[in-house]
Protein backbone atom coordinates (compact mmCIF):
# COMPACT_ATOMS: atom_id res chain seq x y z
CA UNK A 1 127.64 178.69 103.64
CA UNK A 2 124.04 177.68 103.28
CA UNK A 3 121.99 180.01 100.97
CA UNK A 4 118.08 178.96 100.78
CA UNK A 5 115.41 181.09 98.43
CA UNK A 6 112.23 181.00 98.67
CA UNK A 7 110.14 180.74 94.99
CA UNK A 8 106.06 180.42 95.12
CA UNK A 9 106.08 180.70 91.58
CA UNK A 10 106.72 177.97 88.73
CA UNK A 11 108.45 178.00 85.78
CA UNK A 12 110.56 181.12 86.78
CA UNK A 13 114.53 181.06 86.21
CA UNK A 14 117.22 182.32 88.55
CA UNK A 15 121.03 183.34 87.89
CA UNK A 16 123.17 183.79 91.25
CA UNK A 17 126.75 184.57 90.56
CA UNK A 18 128.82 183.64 93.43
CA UNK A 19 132.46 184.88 94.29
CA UNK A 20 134.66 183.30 96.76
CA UNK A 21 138.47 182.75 97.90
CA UNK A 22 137.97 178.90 97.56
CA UNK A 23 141.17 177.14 95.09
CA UNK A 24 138.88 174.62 93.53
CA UNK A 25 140.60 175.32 90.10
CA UNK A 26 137.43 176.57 88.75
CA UNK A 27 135.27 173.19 89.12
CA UNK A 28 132.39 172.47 90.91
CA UNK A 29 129.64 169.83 91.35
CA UNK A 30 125.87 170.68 91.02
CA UNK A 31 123.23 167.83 90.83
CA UNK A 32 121.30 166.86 88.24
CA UNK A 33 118.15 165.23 89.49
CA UNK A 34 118.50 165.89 93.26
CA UNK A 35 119.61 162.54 93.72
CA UNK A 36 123.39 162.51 91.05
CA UNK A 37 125.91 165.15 91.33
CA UNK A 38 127.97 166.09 88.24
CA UNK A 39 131.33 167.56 87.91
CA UNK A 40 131.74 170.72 86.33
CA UNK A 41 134.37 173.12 84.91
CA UNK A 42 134.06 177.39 84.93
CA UNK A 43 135.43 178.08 81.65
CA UNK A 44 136.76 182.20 81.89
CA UNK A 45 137.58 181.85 77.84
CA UNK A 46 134.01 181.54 76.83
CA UNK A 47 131.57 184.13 77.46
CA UNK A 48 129.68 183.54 80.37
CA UNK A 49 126.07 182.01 79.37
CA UNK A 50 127.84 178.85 78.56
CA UNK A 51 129.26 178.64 82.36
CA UNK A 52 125.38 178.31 83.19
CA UNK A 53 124.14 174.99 84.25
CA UNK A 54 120.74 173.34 85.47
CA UNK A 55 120.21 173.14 89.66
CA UNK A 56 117.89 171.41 91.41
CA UNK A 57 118.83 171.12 94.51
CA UNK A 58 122.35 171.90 95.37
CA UNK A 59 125.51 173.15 94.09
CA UNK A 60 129.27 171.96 96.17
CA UNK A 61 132.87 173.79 96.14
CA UNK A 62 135.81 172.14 97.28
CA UNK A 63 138.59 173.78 98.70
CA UNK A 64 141.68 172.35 97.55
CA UNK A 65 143.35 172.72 101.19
């Protein structure tokens, strides 16, 4: 899936949540700079803001199959 949004405006935040039949085991890369990407864990224990992470350019689930 490619998903590309369109922003003309600066200093604006967006929250997409995503759903999908994927078995990653609840982790997921997103990158840090545009260049680095970092691993990351979906914790369903904690309340949701804390599963909320920064995105610059990209975001990656891998299917464990």
């Amino acid at each position: 899936m490619r998903l590309q949004t369109d922003v003309d405006n600066e200093d604006i935040f967006f929250i997409m949540r995503l759903q999908t039949d994927a078995d990653n085991g609840d982790i997921f890369f997103t990158d840090q700079n545009g260049f680095t990407l970092m691993g990351r864990r979906n914790n369903r224990q904690r309340p949701i803001e804390t599963n909320y992470y920064p995105l610059t350019t990209m975001a990656i689930l891998e299917d464990k199959c």
